[in-house]
N, C-alpha and C. Protein backbone atom coordinates (compact mmCIF):
# COMPACT_ATOMS: atom_id res chain seq x y z
N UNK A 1 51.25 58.97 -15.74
CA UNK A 1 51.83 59.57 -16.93
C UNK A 1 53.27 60.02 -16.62
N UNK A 2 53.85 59.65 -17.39
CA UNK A 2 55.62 60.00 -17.20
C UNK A 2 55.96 61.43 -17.68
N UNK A 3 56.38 62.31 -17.29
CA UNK A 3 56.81 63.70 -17.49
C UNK A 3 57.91 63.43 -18.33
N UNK A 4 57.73 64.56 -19.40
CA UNK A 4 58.62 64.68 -20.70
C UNK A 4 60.00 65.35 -19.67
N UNK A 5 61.59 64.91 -20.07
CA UNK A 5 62.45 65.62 -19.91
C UNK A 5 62.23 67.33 -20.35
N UNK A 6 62.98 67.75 -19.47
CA UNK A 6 62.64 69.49 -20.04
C UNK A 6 64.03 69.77 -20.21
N UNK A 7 63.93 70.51 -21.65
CA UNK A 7 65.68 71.08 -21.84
C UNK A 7 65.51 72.35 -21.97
N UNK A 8 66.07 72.75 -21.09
CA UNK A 8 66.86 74.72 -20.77
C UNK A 8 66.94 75.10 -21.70
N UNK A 9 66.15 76.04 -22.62
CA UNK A 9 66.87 76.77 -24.23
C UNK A 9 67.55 77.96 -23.53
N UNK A 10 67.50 78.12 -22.63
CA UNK A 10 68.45 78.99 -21.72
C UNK A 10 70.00 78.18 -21.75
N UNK A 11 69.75 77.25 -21.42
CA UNK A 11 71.24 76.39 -21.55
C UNK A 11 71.77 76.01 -23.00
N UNK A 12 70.73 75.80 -23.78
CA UNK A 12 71.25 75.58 -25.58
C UNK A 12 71.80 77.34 -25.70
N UNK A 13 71.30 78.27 -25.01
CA UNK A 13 71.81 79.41 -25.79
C UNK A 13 73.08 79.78 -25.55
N UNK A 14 73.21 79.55 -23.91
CA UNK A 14 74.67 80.01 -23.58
C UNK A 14 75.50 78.95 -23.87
N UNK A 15 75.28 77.61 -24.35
CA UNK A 15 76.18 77.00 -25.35
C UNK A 15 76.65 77.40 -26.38
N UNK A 16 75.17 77.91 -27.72
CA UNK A 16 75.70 78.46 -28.92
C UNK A 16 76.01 79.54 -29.01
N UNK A 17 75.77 80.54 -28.12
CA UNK A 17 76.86 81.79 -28.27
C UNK A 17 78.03 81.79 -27.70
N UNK A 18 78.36 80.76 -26.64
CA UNK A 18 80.09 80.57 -25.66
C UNK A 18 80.66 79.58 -26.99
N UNK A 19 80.02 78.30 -27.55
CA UNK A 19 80.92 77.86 -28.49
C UNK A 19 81.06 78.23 -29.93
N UNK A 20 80.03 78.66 -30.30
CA UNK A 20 79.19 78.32 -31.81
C UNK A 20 79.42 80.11 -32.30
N UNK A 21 78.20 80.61 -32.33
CA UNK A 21 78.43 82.39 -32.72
C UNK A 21 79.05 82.62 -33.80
N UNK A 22 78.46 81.95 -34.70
CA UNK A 22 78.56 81.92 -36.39
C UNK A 22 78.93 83.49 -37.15
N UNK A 23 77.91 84.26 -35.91
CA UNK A 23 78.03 85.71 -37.26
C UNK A 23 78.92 86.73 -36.07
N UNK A 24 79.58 86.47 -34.59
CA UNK A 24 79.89 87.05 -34.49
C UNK A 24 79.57 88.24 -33.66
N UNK A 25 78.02 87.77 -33.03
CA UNK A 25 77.58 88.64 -32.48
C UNK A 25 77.66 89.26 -30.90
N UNK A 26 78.25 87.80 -30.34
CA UNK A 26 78.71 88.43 -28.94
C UNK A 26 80.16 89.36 -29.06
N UNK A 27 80.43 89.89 -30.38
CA UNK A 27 81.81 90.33 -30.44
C UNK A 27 81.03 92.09 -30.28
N UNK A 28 80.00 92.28 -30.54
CA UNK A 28 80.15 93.55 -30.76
C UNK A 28 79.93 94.35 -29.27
N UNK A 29 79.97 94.08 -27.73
CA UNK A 29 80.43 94.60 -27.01
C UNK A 29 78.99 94.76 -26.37
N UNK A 30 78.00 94.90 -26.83
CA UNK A 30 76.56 94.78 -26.38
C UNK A 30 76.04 93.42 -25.55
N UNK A 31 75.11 93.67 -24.85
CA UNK A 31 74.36 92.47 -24.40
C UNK A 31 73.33 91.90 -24.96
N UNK A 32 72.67 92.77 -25.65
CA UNK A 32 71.70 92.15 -27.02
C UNK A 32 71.93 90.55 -26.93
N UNK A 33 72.78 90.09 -27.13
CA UNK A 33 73.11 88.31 -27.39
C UNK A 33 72.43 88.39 -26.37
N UNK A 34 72.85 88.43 -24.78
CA UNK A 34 72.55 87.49 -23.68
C UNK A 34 70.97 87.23 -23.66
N UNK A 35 70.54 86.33 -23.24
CA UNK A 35 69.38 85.53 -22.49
C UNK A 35 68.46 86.83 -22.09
N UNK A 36 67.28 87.09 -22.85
CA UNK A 36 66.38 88.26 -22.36
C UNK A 36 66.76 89.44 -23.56
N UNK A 37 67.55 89.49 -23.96
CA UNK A 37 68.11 90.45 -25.18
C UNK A 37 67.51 90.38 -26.47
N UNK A 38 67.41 91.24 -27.61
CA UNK A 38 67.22 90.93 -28.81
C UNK A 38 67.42 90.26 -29.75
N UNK A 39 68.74 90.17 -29.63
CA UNK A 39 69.23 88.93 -30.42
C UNK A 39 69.37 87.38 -29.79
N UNK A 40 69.09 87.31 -28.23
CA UNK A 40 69.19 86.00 -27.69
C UNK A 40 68.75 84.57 -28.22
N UNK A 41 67.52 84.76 -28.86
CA UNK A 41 66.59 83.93 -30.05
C UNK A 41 67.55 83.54 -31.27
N UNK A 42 68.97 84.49 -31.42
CA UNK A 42 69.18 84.48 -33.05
C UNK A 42 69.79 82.76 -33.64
N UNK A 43 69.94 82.04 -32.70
CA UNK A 43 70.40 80.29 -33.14
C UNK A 43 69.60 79.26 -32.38
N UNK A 44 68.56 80.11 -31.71
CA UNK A 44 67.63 78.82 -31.07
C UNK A 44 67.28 77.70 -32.08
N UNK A 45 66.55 77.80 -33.13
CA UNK A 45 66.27 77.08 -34.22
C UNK A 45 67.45 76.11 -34.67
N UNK A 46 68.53 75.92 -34.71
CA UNK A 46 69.58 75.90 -35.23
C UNK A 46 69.96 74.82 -33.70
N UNK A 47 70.18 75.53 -32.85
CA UNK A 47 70.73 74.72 -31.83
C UNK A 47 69.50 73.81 -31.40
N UNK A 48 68.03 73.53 -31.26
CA UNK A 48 66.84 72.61 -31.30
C UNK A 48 67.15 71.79 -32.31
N UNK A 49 67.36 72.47 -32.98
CA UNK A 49 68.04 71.30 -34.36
C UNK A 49 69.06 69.87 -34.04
N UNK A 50 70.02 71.11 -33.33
CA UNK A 50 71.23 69.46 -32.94
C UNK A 50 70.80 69.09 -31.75
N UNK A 51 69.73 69.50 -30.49
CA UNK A 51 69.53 69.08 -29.91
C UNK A 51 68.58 67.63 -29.95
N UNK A 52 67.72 68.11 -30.93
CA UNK A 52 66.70 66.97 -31.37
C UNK A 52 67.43 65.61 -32.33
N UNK A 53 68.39 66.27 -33.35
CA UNK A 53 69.43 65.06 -34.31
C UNK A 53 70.14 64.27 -33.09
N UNK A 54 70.73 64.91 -32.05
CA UNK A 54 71.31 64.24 -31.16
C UNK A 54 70.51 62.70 -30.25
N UNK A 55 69.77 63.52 -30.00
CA UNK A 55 68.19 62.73 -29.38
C UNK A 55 67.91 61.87 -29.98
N UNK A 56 67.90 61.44 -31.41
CA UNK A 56 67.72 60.62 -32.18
C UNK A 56 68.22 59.86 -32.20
N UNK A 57 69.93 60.39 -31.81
CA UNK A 57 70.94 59.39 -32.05
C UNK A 57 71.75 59.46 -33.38
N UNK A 58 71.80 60.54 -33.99
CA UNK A 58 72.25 61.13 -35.54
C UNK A 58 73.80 60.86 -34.72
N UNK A 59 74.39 60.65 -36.36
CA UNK A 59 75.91 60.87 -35.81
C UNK A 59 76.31 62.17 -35.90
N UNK A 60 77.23 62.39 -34.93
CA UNK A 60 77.47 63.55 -34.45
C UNK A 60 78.23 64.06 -35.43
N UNK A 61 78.87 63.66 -36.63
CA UNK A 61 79.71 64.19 -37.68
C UNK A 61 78.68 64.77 -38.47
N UNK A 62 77.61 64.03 -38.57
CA UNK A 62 76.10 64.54 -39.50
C UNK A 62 75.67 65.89 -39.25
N UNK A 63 76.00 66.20 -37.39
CA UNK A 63 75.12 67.42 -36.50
C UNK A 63 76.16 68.74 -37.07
N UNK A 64 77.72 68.09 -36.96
CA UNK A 64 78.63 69.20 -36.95
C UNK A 64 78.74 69.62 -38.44
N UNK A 65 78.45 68.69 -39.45
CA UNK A 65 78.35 69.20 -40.62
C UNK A 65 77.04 70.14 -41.09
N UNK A 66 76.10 70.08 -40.46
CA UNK A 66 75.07 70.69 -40.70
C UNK A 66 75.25 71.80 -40.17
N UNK A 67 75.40 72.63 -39.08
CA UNK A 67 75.82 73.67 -38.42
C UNK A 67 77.14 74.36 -39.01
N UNK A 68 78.12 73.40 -39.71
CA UNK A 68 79.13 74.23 -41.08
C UNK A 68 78.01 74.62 -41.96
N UNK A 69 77.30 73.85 -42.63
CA UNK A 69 76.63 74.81 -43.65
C UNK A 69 75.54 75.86 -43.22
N UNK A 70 74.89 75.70 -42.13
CA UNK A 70 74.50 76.57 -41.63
C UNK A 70 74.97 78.34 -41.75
N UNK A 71 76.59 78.42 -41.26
CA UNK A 71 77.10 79.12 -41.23
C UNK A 71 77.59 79.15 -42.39
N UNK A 72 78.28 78.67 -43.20
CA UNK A 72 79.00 79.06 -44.34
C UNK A 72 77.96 79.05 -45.39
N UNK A 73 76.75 78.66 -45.43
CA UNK A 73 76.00 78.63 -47.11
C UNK A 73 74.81 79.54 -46.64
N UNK A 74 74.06 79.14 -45.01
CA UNK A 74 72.78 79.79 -44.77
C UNK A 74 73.13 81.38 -44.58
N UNK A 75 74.06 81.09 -43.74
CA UNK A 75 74.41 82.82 -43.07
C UNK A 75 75.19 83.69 -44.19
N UNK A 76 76.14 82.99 -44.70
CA UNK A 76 76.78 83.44 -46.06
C UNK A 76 78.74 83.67 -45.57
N UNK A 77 78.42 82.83 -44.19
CA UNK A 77 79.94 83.35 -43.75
C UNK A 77 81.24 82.69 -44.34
N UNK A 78 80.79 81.40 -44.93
CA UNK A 78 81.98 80.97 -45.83
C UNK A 78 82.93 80.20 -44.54
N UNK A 79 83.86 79.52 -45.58
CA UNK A 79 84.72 78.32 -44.25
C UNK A 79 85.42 79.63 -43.48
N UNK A 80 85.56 79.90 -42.02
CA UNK A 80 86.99 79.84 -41.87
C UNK A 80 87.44 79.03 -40.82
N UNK A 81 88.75 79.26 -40.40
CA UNK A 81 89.70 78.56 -39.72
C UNK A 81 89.56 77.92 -38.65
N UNK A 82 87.98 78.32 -37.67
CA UNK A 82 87.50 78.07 -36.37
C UNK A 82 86.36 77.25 -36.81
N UNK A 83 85.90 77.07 -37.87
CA UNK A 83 84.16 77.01 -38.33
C UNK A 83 84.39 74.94 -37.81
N UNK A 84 84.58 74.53 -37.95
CA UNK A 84 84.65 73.53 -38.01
C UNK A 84 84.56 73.20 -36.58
N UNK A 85 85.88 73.60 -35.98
CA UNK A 85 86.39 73.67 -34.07
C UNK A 85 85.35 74.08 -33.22
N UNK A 86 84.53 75.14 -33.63
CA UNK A 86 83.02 75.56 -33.11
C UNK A 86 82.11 74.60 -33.12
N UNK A 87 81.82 73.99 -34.68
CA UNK A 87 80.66 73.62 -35.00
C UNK A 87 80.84 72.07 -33.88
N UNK A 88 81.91 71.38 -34.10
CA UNK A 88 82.47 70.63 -32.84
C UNK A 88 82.21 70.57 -31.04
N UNK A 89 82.91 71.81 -31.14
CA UNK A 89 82.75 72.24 -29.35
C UNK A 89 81.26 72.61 -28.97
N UNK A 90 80.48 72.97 -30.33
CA UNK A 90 79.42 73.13 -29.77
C UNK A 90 78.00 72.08 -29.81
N UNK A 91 78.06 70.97 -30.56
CA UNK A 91 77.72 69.24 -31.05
C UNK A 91 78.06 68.98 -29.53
N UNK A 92 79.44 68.72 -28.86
CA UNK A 92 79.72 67.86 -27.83
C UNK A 92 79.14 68.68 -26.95
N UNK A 93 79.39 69.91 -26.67
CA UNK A 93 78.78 70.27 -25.52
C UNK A 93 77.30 70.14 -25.17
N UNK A 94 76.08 70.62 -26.39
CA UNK A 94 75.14 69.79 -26.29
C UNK A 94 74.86 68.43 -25.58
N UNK A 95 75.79 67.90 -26.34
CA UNK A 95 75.19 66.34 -26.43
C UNK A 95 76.02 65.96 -24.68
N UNK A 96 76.97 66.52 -24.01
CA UNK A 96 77.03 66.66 -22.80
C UNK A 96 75.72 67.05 -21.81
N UNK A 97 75.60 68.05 -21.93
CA UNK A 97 74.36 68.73 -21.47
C UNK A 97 73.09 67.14 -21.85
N UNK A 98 73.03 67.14 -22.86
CA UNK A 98 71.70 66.30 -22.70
C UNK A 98 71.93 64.81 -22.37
N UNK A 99 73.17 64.52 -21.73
CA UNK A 99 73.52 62.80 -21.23
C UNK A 99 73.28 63.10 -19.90
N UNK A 100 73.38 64.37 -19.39
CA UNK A 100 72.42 64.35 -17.82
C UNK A 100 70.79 64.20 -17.29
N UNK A 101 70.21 64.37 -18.77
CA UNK A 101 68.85 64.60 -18.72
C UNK A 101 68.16 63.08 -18.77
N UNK A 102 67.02 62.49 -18.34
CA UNK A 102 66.59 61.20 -18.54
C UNK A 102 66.13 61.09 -19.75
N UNK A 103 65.96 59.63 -20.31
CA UNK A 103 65.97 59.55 -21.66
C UNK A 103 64.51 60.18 -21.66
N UNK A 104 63.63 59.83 -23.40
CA UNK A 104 62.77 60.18 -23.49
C UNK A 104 62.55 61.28 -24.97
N UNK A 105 61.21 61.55 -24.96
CA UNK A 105 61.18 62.92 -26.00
C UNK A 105 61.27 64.16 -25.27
N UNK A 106 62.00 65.38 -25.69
CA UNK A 106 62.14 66.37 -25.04
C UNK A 106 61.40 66.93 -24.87
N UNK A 107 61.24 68.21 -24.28
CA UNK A 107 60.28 69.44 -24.36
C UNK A 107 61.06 70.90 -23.73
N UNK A 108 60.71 71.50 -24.53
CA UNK A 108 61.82 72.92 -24.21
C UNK A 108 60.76 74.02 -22.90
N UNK A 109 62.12 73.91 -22.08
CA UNK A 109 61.40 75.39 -21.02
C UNK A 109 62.11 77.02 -21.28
């Protein structure tokens, strides 16, 4: 039996809060965000999301547009000036992260 790749949601997190961080929350000076914290969970869903569209093979304009509305329609934050440059830096960095992993269906540790 071939072992499923395992992807780090430890590593999807400190992606979407170093690129992504839609509402802002590593700004307020707390550790809450980090890994083990309260809010650490708050874009897992969201980042499994482009991890799995990626996996598929979705185009990556599809992943980064979905993560704009995410933030601007789900969260209520509306365009601004970075939303796009995030939703970007944080699509490639993923999809970096998971061109080291062997192919396959994932499974999260």
């Amino acid at each position: 039996m071939v072992e499923q790749p395992k992807i780090k949601l430890s590593r999807l997190r400190e992606i979407g809060w170093s690129e992504w961080d839609p509402i802002g929350l590593s700004q307020m000076g707390s550790d809450d965000w980090k890994d083990g914290g309260p809010c650490a969970d708050e874009y897992d869903s969201y980042l499994l999301q482009v991890a799995g569209r990626l996996r598929r093979g979705e185009a990556r304009g599809n992943i980064v547009a979905y993560l704009e509305k995410i933030e601007m329609v789900h969260m209520g934050g509306g365009r601004l000036a970075t939303t796009r440059t995030r939703a970007e830096a944080t699509v490639a960095a993923i999809a970096h992260y998971l061109a080291d992993l062997p192919a396959g269906p994932l499974k999260v540790r």
